[in-house]
Protein backbone atom coordinates (compact mmCIF):
# COMPACT_ATOMS: atom_id res chain seq x y z
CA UNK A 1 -53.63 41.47 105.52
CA UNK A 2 -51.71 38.85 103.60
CA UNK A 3 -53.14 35.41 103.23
CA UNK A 4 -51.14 32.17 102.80
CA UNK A 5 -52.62 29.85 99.49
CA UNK A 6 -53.67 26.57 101.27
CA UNK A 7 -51.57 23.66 100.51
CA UNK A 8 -52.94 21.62 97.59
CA UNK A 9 -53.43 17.73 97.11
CA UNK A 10 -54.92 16.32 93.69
CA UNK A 11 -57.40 12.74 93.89
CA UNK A 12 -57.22 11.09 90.87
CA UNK A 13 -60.26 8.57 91.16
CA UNK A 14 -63.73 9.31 92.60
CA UNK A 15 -64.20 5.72 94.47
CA UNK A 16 -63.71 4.55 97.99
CA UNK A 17 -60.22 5.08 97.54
CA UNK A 18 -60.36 8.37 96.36
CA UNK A 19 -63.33 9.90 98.68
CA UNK A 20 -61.38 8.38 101.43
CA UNK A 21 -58.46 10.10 100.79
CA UNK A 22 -59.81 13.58 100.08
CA UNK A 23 -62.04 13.48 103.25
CA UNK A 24 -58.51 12.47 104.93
CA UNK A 25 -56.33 15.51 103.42
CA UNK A 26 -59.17 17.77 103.59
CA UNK A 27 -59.70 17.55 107.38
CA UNK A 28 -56.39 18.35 107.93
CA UNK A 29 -57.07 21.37 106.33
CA UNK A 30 -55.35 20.78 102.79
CA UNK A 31 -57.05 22.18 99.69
CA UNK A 32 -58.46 19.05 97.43
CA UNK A 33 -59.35 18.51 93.90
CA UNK A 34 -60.88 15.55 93.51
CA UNK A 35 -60.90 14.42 89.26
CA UNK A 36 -63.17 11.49 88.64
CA UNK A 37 -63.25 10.17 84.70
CA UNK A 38 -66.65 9.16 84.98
CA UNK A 39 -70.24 11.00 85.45
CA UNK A 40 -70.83 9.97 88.77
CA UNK A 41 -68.63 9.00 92.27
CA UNK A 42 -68.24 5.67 93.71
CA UNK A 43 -65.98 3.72 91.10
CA UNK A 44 -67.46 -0.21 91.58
CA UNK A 45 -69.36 1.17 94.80
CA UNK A 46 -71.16 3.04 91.86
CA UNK A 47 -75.38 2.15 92.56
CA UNK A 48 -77.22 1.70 88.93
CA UNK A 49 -80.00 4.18 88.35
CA UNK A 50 -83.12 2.44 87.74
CA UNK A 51 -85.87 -0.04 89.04
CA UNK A 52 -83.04 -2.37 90.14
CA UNK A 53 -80.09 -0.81 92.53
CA UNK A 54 -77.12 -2.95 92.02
CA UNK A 55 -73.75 -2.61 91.71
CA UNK A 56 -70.61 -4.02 90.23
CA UNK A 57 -70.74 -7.75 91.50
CA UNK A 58 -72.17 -8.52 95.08
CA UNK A 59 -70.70 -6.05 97.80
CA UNK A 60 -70.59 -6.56 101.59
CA UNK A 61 -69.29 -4.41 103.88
CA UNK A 62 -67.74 -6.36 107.13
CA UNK A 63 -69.00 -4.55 110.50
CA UNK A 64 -65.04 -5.17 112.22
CA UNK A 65 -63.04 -3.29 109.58
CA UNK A 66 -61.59 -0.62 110.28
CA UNK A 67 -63.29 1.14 107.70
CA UNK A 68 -66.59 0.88 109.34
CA UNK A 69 -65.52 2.75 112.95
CA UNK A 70 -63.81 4.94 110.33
CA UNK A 71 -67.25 5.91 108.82
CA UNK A 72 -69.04 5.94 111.80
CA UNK A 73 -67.38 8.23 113.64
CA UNK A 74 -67.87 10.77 110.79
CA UNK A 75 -71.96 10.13 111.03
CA UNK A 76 -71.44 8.38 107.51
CA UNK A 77 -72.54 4.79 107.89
CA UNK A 78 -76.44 5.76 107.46
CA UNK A 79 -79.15 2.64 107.60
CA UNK A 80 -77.13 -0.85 107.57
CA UNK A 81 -78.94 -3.67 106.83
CA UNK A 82 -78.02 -7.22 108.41
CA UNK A 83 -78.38 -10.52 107.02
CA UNK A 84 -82.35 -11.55 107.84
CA UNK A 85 -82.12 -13.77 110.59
CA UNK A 86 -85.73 -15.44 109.46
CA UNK A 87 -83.89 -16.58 106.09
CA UNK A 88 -81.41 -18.80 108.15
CA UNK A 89 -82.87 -21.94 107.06
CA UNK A 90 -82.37 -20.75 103.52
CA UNK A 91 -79.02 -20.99 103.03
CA UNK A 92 -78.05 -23.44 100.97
CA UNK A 93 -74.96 -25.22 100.36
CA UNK A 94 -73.84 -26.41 96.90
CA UNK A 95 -71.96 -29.84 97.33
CA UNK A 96 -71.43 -33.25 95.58
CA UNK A 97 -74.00 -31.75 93.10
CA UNK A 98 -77.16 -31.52 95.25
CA UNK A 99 -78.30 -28.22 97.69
CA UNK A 100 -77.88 -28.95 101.33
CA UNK A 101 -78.70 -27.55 104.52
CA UNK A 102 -75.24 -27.36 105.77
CA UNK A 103 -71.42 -27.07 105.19
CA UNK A 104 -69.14 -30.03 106.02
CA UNK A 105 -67.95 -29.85 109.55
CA UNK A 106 -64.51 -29.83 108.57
CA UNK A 107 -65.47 -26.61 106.80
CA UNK A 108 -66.89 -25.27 110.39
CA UNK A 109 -63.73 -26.28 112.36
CA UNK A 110 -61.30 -24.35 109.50
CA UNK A 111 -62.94 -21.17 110.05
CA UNK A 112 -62.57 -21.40 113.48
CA UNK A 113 -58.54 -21.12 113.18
CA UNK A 114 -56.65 -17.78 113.49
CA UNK A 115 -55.56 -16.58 110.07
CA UNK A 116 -52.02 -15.89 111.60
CA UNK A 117 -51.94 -19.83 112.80
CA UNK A 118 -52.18 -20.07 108.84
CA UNK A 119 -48.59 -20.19 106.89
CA UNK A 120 -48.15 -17.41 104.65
CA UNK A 121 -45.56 -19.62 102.61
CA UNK A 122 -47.94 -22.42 101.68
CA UNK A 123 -50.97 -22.90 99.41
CA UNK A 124 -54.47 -23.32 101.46
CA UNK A 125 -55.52 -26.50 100.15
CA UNK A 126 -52.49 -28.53 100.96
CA UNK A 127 -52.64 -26.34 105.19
CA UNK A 128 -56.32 -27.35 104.97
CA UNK A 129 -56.30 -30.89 103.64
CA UNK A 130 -53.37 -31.40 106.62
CA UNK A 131 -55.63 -30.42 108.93
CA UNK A 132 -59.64 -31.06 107.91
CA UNK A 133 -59.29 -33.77 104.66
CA UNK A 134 -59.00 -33.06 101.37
CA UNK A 135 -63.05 -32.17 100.77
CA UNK A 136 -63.12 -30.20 103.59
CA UNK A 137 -60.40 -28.00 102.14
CA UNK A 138 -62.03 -27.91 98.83
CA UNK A 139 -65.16 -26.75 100.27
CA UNK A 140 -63.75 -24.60 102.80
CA UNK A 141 -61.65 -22.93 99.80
CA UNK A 142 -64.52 -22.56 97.61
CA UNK A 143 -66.60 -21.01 100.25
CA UNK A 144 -63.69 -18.51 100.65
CA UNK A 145 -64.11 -17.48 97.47
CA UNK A 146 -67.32 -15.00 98.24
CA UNK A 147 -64.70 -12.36 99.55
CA UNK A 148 -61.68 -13.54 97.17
CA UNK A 149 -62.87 -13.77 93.27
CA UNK A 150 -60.92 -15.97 92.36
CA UNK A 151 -61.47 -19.29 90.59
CA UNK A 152 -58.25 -21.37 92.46
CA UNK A 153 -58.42 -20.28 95.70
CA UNK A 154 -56.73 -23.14 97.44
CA UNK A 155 -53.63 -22.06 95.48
CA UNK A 156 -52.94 -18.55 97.06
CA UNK A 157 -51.32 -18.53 100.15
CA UNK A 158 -52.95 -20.17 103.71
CA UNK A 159 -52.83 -17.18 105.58
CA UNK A 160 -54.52 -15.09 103.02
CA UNK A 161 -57.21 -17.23 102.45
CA UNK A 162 -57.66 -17.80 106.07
CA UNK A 163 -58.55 -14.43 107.19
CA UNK A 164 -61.16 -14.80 104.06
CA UNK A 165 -62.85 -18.12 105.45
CA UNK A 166 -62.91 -16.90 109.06
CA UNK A 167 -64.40 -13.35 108.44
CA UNK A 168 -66.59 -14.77 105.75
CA UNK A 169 -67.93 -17.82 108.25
CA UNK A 170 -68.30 -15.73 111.45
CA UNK A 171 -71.66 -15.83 113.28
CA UNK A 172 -72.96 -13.81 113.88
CA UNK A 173 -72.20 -12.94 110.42
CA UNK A 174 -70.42 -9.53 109.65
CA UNK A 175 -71.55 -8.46 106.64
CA UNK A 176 -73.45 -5.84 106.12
CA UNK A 177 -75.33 -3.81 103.40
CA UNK A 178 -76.19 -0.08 102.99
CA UNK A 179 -79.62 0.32 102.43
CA UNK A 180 -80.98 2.24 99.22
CA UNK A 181 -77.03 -0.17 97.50
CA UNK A 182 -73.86 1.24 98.04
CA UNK A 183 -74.82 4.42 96.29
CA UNK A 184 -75.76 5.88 99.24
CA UNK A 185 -72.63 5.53 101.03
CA UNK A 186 -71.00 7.14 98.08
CA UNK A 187 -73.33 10.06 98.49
CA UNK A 188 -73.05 10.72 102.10
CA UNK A 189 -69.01 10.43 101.54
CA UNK A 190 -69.43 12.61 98.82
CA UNK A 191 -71.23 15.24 100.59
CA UNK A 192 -69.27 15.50 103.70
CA UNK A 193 -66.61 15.71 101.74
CA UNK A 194 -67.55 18.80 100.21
CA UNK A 195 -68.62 20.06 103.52
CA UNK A 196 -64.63 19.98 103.98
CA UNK A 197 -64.01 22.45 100.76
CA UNK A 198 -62.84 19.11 98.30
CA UNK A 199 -63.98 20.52 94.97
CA UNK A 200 -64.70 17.27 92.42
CA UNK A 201 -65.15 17.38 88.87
CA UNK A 202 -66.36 14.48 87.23
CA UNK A 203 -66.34 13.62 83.36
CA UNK A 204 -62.98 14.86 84.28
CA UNK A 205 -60.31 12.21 82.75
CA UNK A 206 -56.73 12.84 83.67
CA UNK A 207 -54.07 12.12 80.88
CA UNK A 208 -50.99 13.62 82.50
CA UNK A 209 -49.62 13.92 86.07
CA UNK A 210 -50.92 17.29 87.90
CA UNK A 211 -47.77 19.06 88.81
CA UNK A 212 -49.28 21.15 92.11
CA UNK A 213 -48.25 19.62 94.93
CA UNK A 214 -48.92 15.50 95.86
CA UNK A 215 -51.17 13.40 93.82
CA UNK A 216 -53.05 10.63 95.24
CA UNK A 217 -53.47 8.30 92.22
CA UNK A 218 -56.97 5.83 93.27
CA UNK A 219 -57.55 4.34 90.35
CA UNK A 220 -56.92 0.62 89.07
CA UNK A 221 -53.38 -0.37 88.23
CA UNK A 222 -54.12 -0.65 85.19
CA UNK A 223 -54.88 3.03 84.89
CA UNK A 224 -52.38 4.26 87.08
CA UNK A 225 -49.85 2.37 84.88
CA UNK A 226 -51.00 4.11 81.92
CA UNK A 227 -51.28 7.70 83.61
CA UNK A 228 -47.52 7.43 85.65
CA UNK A 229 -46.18 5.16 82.56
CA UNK A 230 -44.82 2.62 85.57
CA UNK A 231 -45.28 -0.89 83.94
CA UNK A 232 -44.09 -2.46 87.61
CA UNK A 233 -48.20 -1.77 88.15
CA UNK A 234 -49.50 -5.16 87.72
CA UNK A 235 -52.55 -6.90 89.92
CA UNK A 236 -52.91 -10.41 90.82
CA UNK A 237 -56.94 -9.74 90.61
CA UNK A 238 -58.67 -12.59 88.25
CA UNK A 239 -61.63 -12.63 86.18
CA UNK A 240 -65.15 -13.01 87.52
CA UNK A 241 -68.68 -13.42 85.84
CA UNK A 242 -70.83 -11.20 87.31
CA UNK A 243 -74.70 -11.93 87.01
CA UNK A 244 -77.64 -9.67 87.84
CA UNK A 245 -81.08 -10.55 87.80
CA UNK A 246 -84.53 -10.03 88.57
CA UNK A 247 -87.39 -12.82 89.50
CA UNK A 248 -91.00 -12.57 90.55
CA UNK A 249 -91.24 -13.02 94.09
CA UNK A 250 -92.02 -16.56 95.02
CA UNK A 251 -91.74 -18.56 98.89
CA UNK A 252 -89.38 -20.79 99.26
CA UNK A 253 -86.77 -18.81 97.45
CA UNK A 254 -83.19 -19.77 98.86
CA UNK A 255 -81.33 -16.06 100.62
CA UNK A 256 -77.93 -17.34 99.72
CA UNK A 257 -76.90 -20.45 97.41
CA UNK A 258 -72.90 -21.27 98.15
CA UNK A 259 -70.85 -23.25 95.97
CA UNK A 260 -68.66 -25.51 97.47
CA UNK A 261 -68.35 -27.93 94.51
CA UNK A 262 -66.53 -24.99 92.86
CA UNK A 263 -65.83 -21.25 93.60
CA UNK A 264 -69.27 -19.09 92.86
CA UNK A 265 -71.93 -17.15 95.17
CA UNK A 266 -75.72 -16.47 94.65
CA UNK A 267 -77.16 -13.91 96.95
CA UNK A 268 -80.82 -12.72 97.13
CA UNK A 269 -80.07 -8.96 98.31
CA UNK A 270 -83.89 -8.44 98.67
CA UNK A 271 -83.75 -10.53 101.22
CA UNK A 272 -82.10 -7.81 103.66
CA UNK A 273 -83.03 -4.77 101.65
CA UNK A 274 -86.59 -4.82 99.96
CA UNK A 275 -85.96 -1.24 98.49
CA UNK A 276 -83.56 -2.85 95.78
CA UNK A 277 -86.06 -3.96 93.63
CA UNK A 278 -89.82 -2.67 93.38
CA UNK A 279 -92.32 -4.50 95.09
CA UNK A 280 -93.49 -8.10 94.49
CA UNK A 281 -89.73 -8.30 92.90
CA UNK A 282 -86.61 -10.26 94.16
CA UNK A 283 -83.17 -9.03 92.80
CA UNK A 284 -80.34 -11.71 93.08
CA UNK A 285 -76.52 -11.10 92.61
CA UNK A 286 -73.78 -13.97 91.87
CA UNK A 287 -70.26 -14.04 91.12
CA UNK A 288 -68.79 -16.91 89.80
CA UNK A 289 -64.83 -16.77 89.10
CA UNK A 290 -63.71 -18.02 85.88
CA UNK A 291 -59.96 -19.14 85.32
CA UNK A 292 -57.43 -18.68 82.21
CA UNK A 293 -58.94 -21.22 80.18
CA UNK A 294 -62.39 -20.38 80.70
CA UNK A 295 -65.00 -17.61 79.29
CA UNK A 296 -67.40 -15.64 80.79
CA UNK A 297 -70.13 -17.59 79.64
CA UNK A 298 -68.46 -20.92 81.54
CA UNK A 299 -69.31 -19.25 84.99
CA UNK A 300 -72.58 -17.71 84.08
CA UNK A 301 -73.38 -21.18 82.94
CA UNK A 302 -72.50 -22.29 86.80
CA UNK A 303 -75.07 -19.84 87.86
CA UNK A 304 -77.75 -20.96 86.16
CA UNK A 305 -77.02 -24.42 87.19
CA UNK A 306 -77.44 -23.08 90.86
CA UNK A 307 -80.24 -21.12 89.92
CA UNK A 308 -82.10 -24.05 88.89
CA UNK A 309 -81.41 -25.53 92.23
CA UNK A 310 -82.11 -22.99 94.17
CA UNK A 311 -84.83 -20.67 93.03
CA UNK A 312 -86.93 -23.18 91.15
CA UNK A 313 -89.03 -21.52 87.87
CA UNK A 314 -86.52 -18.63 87.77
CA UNK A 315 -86.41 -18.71 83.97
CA UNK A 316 -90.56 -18.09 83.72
CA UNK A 317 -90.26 -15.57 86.70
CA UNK A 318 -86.96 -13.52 85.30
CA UNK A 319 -88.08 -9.69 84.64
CA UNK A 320 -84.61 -8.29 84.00
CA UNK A 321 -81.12 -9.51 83.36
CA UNK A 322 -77.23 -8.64 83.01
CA UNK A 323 -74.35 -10.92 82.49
CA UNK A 324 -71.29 -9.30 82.32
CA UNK A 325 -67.03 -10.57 82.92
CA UNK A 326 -65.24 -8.54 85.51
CA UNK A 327 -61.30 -8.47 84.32
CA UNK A 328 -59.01 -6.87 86.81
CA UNK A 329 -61.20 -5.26 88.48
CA UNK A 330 -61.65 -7.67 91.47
CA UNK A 331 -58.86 -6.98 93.65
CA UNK A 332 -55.21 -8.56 94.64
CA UNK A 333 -54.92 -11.62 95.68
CA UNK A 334 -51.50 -13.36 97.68
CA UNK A 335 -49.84 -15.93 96.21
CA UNK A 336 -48.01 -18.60 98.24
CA UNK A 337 -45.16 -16.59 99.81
CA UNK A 338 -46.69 -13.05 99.58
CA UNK A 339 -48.61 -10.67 101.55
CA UNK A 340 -49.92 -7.38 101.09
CA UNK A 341 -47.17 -6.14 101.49
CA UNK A 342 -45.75 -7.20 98.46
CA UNK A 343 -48.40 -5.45 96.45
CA UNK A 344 -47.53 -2.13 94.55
CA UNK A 345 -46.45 0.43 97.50
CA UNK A 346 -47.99 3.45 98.31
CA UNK A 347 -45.42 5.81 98.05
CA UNK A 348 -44.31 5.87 94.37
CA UNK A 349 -41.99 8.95 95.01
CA UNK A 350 -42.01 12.08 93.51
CA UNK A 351 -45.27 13.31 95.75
CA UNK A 352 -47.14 10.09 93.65
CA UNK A 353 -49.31 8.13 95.97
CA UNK A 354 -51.10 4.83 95.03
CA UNK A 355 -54.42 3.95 96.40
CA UNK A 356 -57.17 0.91 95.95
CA UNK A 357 -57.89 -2.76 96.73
CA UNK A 358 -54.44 -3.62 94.70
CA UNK A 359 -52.00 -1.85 96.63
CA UNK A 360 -49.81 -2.40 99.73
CA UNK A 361 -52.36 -2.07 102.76
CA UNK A 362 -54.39 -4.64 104.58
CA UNK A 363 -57.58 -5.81 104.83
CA UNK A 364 -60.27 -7.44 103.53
CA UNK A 365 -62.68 -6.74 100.25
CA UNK A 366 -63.18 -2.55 100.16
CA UNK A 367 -60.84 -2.41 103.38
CA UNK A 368 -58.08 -2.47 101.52
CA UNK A 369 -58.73 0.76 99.65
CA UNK A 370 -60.10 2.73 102.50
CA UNK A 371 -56.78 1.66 104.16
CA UNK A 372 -55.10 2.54 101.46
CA UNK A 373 -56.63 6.14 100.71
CA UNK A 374 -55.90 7.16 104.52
CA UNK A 375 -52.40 6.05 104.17
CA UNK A 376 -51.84 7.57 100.93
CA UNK A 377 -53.37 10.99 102.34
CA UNK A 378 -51.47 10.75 105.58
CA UNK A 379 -48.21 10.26 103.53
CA UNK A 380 -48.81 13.40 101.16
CA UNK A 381 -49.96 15.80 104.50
CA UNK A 382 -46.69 15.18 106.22
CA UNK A 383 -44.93 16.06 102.53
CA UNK A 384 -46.66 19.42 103.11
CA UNK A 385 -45.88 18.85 106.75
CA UNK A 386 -49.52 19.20 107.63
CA UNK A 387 -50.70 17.64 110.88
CA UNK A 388 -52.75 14.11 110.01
CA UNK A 389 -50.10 12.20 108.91
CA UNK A 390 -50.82 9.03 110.83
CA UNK A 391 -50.83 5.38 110.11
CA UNK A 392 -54.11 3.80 109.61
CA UNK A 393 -54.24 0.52 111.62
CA UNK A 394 -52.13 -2.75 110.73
CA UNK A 395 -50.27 0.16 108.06
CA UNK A 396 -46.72 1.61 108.59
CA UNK A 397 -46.22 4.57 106.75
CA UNK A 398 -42.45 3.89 107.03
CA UNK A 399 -42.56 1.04 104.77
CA UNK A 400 -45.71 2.17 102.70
């Protein structure tokens, strides 16, 4: 009896992006290869081997995405941890130089407005400061910044920054946090998707355009400019310092330190997920965006001026450190005037596909590149006019 060869659609990136996608095309019964430069899956979802489990830059994942009934329904989610409801009173607010106990009202009351009653046309700070005051829209900005990465946000555009602040200010709060690091996730995506017949190789870097049917590209821009030689593949991504770091366990430790004085985030992920560090150990995670005419070293030189505040004697307590400047890797941001649908499109033509957190799909943080991968696979099955090929939600493949 003659069989048929399955139809055949190439990954080019092992992240969220990518291992969305493949799981994607492979349920609809395509035949996936999966390449992945480095060692291991997971791109910045990647987990560090070692005493301390952290990733690139604190990650979140926010419970009413789409991403997260997307996961669920496949049995992938695994233990989520929530923000410790007994650490309440330890988030601390960074503002006119001193820690407080709370935001400025005016901060509360702009998170309570839709992000489509936001104008897509005009910076945040000057639809805030209309609204709340001028230092309610600088703090209310800053405090956006945890799910933006960017040192100016009251420059991009209202509406973007406004789904930001309101997600990022809801209570009961909707991030939440894989437990073991986002490793796990990876490894549970990773495994069902070779459950579903996607064959990776990793240490597997791609130099030229696979010719055998669609290719999903789910890489940076930056990479996919170099590998489809497109130079219209530009991010609006900025630079962030990332810090890691590891203190001796002591009370009175703040969970989370916000800066509202100026764009930057201190988290104490052991607060929520004790297996991140080994016992007796707390391990904290900041990000503290840095703009065009600063270094790295200016916004790691913010953090330790909130680390003083908040976790008093860090310096005698610290047990491990890493500093380290994220460049382009933080993803896109909208401009006054823009939305995501302005990004890079999906479709690149020629069976090319785009996927990550740069690209033409909504959402917020890692949303937008498991939006992103679905759409990219759905738009390569229906070029092999397998069944699948539907629009993930807020995403027409039409205009993709």
């Amino acid at each position: 009896m003659r069989t048929h060869p399955r139809k055949h659609i190439t990954v080019v990136g092992g992240g969220l992006a990518g291992l969305t996608a493949a799981v994607t095309a492979a349920e609809s019964g395509a035949a996936v290869t999966l390449y992945e430069a480095h060692r291991t899956l997971g791109g910045r979802a990647r987990t560090a081997e070692g005493p301390y489990l952290t990733n690139e830059g604190p990650h979140a994942l926010y419970h009413h995405g789409p991403h997260w009934a997307w996961l669920s329904r496949r049995g992938l989610l695994g233990p989520m941890a929530s923000p410790p409801a007994r650490e309440g009173v330890r988030f601390r607010f960074h503002r006119d130089g001193a820690l407080r106990r709370t935001p400025p009202l005016g901060l509360l009351r702009l998170a309570r407005h839709k992000a489509e009653h936001a104008p897509v046309d005009t910076d945040f700070l000057t639809w805030a400061t209309e609204r709340e005051g001028a230092a309610a829209a600088r703090a209310a900005a800053h405090y956006s910044a945890v799910a933006l990465f960017h040192h100016d946000p009251g420059s991009l555009s209202a509406a973007f920054v406004q789904e930001r602040l309101r997600r990022a200010a809801a209570l009961p709060p909707e991030a939440r946090y894989p437990v073991g690091g986002w490793g796990e996730l990876i490894d549970r995506m990773a495994g069902y998707a070779g459950s579903l017949g996607v064959r990776t190789e990793t240490a597997a870097r791609i130099d030229t355009v696979p010719e055998n049917g669609p290719v999903i590209v789910a890489t940076s821009l930056a990479a996919a400019r170099r590998l489809l030689g497109d130079d219209r593949l530009h991010g609006t991504g900025g630079r962030t310092a990332l810090l890691d770091l590891a203190v001796r366990t002591s009370r009175g430790d703040a969970f989370v330190v916000s800066d509202l004085d100026a764009p930057g985030w201190l988290e104490r992920f052991t607060a929520q997920d004790p297996s991140l560090a080994p016992a007796g150990q707390q391990l904290l995670q900041g990000h503290f965006p840095v703009g065009p005419g600063e270094s790295g070293a200016d916004g790691i030189a913010r953090a330790e001026r909130l680390l003083d505040l908040g976790f008093p004697g860090w310096r005698e307590r610290t047990l491990w450190r890493r500093d380290s400047l994220a460049t382009g890797r933080t993803g896109a941001v909208d401009p006054p005037g823009t939305t995501w649908r302005d990004r890079p499109r999906i479709d690149r033509g020629d069976g090319v596909y785009l996927a990550g957190d740069e690209v033409a799909a909504p959402g917020v943080l890692s949303e937008v590149s498991f939006t992103s991968g679905i759409g990219a696979a759905s738009l390569a099955l229906r070029q092999l006019d397998l069944p699948g090929g539907e629009s993930p939600a807020g995403l027409d493949l039409k205009h993709a």
